[in-house]
PDB file of N, CA and C in Angstrom:
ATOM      1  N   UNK A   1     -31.662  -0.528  -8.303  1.00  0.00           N
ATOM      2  CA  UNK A   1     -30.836  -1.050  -9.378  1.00  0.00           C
ATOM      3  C   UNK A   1     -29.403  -1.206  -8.871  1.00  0.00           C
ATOM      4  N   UNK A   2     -28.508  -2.168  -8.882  1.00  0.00           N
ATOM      5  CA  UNK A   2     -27.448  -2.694  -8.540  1.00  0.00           C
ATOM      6  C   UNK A   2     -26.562  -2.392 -10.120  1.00  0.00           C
ATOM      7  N   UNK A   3     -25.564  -1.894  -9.645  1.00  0.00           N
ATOM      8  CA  UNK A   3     -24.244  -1.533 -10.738  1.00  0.00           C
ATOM      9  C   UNK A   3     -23.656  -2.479 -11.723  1.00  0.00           C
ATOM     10  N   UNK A   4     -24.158  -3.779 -10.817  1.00  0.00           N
ATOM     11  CA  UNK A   4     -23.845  -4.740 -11.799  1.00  0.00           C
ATOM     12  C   UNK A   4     -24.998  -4.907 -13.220  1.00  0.00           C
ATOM     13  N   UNK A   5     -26.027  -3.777 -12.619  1.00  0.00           N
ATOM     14  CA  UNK A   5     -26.942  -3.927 -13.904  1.00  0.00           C
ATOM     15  C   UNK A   5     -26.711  -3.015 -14.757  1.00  0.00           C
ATOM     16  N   UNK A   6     -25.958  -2.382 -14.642  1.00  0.00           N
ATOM     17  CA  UNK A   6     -25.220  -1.130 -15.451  1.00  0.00           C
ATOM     18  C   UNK A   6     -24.221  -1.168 -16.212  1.00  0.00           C
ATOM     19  N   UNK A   7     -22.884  -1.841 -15.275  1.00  0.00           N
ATOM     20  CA  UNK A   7     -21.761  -2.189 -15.443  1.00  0.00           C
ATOM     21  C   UNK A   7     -21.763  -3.850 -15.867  1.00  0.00           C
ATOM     22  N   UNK A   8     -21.021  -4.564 -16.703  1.00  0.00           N
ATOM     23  CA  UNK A   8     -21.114  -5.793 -16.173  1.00  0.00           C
ATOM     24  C   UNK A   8     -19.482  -6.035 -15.731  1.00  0.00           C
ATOM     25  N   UNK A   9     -19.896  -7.583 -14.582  1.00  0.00           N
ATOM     26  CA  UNK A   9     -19.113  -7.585 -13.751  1.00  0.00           C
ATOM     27  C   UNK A   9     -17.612  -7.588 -13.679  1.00  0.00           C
ATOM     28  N   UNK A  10     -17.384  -7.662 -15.222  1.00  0.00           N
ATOM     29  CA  UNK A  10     -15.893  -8.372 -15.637  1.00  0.00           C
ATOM     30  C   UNK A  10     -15.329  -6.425 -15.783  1.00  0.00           C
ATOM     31  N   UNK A  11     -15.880  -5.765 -16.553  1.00  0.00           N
ATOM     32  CA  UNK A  11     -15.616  -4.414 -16.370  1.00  0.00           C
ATOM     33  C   UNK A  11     -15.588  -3.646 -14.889  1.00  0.00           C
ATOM     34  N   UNK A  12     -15.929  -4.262 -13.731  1.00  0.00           N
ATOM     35  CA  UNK A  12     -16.108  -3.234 -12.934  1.00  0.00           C
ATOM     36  C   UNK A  12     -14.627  -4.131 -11.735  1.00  0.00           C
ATOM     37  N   UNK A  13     -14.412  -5.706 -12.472  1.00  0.00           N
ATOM     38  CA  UNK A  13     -13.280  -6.146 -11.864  1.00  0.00           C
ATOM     39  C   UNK A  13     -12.095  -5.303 -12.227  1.00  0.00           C
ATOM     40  N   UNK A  14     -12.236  -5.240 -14.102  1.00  0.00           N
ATOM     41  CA  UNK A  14     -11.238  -5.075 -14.423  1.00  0.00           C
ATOM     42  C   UNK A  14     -10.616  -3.266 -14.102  1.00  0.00           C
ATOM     43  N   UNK A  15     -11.694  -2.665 -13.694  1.00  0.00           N
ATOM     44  CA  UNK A  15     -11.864  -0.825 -12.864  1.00  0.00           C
ATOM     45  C   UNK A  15     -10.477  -0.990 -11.410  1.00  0.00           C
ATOM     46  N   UNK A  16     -11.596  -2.096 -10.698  1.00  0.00           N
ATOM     47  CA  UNK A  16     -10.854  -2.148  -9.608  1.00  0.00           C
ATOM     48  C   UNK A  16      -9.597  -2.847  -9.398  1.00  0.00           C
ATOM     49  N   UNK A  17      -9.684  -3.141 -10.022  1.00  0.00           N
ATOM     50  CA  UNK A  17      -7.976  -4.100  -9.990  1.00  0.00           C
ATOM     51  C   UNK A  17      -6.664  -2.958 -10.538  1.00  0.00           C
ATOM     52  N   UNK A  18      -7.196  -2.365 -11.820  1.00  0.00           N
ATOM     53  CA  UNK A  18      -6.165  -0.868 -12.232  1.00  0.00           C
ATOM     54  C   UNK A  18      -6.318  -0.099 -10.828  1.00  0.00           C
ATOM     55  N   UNK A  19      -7.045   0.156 -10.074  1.00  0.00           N
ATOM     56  CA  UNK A  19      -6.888   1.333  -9.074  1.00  0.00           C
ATOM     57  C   UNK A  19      -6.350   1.013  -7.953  1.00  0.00           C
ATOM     58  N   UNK A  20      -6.184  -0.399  -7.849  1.00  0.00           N
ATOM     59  CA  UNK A  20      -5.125  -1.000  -7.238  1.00  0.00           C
ATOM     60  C   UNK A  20      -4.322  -1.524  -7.195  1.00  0.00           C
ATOM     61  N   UNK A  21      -4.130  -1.244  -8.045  1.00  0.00           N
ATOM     62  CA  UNK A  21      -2.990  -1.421  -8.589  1.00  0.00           C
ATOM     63  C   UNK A  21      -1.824  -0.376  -8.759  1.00  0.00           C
ATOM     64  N   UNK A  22      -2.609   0.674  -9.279  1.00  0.00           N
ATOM     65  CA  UNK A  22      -2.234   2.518  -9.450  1.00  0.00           C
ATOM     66  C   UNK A  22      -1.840   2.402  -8.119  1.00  0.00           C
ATOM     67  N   UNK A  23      -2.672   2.424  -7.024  1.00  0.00           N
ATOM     68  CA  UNK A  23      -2.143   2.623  -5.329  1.00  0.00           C
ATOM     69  C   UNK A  23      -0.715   1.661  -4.691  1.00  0.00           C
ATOM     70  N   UNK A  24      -1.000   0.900  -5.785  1.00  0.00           N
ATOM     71  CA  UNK A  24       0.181   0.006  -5.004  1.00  0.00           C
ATOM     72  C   UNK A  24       1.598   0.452  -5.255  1.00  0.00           C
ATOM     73  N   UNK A  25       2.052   0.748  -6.707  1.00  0.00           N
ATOM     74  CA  UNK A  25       2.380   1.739  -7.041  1.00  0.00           C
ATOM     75  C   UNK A  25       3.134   2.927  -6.245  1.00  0.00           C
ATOM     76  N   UNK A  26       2.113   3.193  -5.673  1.00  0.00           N
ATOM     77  CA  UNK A  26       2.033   4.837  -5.289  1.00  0.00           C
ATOM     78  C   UNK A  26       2.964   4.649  -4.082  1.00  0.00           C
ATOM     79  N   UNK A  27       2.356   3.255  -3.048  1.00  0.00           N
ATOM     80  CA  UNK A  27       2.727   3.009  -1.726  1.00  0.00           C
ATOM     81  C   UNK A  27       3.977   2.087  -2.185  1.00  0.00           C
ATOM     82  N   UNK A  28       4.486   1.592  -2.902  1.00  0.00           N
ATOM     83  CA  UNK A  28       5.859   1.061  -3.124  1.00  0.00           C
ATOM     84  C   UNK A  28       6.589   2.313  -3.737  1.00  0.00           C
ATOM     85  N   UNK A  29       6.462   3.180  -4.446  1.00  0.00           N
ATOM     86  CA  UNK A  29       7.114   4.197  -4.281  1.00  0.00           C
ATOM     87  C   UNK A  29       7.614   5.049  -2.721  1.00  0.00           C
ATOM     88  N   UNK A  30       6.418   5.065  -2.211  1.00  0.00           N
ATOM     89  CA  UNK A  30       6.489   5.901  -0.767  1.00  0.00           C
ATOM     90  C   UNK A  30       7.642   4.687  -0.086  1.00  0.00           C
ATOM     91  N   UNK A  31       7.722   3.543   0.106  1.00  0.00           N
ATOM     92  CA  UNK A  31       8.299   2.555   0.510  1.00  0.00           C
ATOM     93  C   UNK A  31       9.910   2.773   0.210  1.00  0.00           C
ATOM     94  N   UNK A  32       9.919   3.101  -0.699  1.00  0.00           N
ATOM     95  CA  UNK A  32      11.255   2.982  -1.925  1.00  0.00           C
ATOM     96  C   UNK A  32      11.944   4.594  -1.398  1.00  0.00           C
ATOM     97  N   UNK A  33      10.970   5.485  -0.937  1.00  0.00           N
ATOM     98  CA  UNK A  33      11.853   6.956  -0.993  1.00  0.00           C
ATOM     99  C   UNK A  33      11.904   6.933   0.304  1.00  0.00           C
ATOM    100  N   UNK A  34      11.598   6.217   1.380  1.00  0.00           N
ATOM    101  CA  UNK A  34      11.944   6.185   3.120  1.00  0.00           C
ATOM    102  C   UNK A  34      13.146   5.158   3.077  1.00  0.00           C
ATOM    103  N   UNK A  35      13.161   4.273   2.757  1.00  0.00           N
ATOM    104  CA  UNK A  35      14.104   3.422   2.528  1.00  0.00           C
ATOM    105  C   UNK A  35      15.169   3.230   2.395  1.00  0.00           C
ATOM    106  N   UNK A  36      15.758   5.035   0.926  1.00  0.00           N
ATOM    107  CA  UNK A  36      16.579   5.601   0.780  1.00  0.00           C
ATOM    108  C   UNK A  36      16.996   6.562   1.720  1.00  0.00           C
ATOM    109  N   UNK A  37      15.989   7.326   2.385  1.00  0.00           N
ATOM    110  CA  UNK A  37      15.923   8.368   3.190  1.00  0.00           C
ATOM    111  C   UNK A  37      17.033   8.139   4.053  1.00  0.00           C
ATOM    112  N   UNK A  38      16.259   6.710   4.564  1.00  0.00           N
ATOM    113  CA  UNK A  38      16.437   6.016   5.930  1.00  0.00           C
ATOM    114  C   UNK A  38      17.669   4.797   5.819  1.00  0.00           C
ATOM    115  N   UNK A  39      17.991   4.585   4.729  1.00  0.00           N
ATOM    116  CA  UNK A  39      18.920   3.455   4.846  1.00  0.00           C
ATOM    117  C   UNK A  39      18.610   2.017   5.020  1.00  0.00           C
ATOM    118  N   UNK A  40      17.384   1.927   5.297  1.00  0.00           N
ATOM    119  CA  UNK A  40      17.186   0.628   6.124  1.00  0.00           C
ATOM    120  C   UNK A  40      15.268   0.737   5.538  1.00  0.00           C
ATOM    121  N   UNK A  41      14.853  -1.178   6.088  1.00  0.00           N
ATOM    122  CA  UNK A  41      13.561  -1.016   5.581  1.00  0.00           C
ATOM    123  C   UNK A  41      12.453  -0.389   7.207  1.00  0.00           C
ATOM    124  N   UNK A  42      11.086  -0.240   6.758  1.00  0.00           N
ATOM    125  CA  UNK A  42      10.215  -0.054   8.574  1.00  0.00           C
ATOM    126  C   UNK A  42      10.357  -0.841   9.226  1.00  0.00           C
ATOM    127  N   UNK A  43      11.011  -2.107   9.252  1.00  0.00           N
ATOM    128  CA  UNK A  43      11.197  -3.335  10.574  1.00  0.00           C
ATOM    129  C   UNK A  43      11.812  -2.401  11.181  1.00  0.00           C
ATOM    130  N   UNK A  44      13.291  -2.579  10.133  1.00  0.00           N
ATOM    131  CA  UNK A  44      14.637  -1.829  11.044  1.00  0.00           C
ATOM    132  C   UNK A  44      14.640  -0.523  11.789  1.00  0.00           C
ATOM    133  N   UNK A  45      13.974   0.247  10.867  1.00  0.00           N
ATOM    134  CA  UNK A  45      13.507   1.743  11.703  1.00  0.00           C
ATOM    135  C   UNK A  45      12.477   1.562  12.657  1.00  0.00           C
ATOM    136  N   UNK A  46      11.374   0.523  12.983  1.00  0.00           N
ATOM    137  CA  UNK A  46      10.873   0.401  13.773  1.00  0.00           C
ATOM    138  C   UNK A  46      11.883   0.057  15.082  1.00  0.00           C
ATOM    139  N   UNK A  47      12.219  -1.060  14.793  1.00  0.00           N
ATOM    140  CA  UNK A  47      13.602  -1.861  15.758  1.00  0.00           C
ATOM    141  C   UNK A  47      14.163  -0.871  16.834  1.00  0.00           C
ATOM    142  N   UNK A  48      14.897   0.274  15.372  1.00  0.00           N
ATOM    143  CA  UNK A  48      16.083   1.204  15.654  1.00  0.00           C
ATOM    144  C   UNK A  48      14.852   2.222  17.042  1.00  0.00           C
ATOM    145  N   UNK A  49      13.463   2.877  16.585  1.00  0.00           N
ATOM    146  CA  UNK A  49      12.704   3.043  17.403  1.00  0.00           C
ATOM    147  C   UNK A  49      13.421   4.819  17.035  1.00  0.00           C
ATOM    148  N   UNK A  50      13.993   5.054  15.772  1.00  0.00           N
ATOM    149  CA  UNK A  50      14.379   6.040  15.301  1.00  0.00           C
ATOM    150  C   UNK A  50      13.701   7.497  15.564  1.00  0.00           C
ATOM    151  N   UNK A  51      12.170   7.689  15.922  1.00  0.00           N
ATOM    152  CA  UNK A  51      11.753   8.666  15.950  1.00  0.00           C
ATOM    153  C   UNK A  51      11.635   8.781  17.711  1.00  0.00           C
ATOM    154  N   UNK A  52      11.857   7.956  18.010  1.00  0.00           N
ATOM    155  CA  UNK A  52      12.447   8.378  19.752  1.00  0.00           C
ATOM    156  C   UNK A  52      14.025   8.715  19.269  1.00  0.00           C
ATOM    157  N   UNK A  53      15.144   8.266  18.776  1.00  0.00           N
ATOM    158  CA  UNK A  53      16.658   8.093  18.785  1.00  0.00           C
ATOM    159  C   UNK A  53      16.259  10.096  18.136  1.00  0.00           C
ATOM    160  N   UNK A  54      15.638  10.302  17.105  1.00  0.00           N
ATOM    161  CA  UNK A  54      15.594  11.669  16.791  1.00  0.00           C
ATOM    162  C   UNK A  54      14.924  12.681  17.181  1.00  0.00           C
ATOM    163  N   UNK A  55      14.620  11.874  18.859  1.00  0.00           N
ATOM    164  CA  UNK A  55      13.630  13.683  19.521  1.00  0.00           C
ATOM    165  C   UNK A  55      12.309  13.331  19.346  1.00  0.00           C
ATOM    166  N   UNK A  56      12.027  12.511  18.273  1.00  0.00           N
ATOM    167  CA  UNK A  56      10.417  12.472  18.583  1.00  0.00           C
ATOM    168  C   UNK A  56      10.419  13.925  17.271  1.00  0.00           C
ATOM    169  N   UNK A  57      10.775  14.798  16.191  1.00  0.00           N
ATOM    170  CA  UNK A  57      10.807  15.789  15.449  1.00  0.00           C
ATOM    171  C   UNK A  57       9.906  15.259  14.651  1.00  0.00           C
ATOM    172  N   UNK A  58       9.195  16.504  14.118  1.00  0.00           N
ATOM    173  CA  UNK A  58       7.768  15.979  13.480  1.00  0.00           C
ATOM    174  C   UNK A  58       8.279  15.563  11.849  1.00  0.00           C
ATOM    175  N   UNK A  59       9.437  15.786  11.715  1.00  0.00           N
ATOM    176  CA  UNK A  59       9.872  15.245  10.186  1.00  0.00           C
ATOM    177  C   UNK A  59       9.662  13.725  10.513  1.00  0.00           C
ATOM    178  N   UNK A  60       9.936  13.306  11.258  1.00  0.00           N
ATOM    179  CA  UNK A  60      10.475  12.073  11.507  1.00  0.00           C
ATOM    180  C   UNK A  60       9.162  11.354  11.620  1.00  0.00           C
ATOM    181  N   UNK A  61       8.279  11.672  12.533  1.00  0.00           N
ATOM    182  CA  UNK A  61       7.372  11.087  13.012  1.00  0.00           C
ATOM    183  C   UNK A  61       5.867  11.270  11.720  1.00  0.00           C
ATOM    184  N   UNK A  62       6.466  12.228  11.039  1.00  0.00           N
ATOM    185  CA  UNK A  62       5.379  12.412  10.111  1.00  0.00           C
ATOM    186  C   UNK A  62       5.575  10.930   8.919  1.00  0.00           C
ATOM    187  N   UNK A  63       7.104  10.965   8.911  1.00  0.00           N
ATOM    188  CA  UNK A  63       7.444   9.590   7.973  1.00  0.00           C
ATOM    189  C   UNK A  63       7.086   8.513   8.486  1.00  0.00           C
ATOM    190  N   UNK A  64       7.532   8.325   9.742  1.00  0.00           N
ATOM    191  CA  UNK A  64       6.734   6.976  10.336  1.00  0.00           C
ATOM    192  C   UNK A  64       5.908   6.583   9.895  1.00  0.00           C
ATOM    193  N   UNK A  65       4.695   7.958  10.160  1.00  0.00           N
ATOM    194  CA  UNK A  65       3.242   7.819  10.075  1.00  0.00           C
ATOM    195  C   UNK A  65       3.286   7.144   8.434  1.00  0.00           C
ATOM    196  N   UNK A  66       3.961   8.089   7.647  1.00  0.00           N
ATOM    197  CA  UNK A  66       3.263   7.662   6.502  1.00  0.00           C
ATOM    198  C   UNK A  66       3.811   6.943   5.788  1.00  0.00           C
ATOM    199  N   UNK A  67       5.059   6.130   6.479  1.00  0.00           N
ATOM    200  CA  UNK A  67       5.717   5.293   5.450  1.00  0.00           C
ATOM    201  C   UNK A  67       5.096   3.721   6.551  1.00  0.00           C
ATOM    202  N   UNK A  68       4.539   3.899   7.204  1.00  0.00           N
ATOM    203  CA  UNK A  68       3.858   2.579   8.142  1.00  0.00           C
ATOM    204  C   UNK A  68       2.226   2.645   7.086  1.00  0.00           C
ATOM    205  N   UNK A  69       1.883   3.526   7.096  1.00  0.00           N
ATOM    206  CA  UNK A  69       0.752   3.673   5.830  1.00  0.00           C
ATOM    207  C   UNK A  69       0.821   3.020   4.777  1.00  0.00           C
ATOM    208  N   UNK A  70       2.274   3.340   3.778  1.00  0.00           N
ATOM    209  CA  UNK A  70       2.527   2.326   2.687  1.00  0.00           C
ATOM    210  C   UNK A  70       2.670   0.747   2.869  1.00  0.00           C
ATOM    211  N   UNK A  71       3.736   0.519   3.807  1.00  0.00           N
ATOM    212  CA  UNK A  71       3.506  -0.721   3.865  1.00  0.00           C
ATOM    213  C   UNK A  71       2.434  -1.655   4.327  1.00  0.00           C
ATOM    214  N   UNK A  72       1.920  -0.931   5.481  1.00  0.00           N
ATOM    215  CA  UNK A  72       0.091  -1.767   5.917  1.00  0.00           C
ATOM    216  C   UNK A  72      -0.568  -1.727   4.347  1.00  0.00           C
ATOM    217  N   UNK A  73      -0.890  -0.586   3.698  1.00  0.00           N
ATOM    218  CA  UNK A  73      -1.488  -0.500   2.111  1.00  0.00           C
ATOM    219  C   UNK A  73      -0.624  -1.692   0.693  1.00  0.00           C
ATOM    220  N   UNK A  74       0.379  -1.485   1.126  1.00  0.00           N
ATOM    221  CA  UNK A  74       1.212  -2.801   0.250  1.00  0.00           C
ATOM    222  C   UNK A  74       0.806  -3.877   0.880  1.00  0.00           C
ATOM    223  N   UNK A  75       0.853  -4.684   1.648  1.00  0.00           N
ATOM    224  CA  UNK A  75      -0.101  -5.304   2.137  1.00  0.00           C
ATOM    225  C   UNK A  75      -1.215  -5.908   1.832  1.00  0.00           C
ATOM    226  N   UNK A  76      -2.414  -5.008   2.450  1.00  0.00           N
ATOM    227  CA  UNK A  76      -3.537  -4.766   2.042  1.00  0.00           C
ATOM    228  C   UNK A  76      -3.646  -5.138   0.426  1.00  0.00           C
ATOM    229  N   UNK A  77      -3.447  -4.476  -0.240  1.00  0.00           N
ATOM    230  CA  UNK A  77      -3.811  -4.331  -1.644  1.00  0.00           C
ATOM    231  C   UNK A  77      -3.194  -5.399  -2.311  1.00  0.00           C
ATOM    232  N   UNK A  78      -2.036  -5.902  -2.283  1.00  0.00           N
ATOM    233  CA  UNK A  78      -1.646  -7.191  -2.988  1.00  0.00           C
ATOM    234  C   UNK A  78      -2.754  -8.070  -2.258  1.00  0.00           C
ATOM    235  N   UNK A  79      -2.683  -8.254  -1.439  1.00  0.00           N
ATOM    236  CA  UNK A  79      -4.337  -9.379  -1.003  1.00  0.00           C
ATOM    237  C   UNK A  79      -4.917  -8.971  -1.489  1.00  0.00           C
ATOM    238  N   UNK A  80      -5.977  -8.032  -1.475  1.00  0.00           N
ATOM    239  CA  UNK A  80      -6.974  -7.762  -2.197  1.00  0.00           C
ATOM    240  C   UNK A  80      -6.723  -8.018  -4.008  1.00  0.00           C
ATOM    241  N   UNK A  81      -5.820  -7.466  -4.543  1.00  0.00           N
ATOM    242  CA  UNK A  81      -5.473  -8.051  -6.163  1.00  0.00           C
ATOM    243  C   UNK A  81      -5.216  -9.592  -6.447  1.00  0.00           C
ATOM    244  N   UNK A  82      -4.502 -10.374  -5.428  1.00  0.00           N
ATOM    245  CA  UNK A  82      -4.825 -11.505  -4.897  1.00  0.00           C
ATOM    246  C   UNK A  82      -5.891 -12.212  -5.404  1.00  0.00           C
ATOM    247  N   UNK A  83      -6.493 -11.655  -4.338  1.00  0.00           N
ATOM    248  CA  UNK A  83      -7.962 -12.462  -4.330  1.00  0.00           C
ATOM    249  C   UNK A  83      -8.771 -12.215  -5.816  1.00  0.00           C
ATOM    250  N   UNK A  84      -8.978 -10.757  -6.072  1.00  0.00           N
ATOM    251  CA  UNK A  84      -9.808 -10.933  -7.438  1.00  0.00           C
ATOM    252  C   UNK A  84      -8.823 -11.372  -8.641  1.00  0.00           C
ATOM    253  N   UNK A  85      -7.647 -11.547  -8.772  1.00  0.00           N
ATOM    254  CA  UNK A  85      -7.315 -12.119  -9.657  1.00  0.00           C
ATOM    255  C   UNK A  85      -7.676 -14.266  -9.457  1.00  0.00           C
ATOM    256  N   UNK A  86      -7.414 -14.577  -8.113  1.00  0.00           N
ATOM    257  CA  UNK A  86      -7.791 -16.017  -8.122  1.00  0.00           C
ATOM    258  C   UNK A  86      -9.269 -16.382  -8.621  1.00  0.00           C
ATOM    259  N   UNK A  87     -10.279 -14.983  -8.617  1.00  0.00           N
ATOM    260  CA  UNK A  87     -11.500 -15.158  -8.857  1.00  0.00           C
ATOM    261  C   UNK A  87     -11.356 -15.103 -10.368  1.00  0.00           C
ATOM    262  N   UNK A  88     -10.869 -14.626 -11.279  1.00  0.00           N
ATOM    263  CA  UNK A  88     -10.703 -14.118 -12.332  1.00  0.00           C
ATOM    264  C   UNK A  88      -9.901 -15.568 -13.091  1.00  0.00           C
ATOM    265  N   UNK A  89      -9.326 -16.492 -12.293  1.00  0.00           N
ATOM    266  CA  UNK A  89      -8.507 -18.124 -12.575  1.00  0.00           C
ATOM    267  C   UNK A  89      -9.735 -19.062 -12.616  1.00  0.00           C
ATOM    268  N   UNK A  90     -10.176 -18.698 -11.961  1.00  0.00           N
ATOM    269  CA  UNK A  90     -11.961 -19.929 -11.594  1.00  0.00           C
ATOM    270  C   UNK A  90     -13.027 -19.753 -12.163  1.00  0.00           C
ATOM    271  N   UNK A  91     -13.053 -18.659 -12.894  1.00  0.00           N
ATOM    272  CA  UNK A  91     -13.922 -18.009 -14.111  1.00  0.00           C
ATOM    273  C   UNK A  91     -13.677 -18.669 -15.787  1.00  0.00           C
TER     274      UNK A  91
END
């Protein structure tokens, strides 16, 4: 049995589109508090190459990690909402 025989399909769009929505959210926040942190957006701190300029310190490198996370996920997820909303125009 397939979920769509459970669920129907317009409910299980309209599931996934809130939860990515919620995430996007989450990762434009994370975006928004490095930003401030940092002064500048991840180009520029990439550019600047900041977590070499600061030792390589795991504060630093832990933000990298996870503020390069938000933006690949900001990204990601506006395409993906993207797309099922153009599906949701052709319907």
């Amino acid at each position: 049995m397939k979920l769509v025989d459970i669920i129907p399909e317009k409910e299980l769009k309209e599931a996934v589109l809130r939860e990515y929505e919620r995430r996007l959210v989450l990762y434009r926040m994370t975006d928004e508090r490095f930003k401030k942190k940092y002064g500048m957006n991840f180009t520029e701190f990439e550019k600047k190459n900041l977590v070499k300029e600061k030792g390589f310190s795991w504060e630093v490198e832990k933000d990298a990690m996870e503020w390069e996370h938000a933006v690949e996920g900001i990204e990601s997820l506006q395409e993906k909402i993207n797309k099922i909303k153009k599906t949701d125009d052709k319907n």
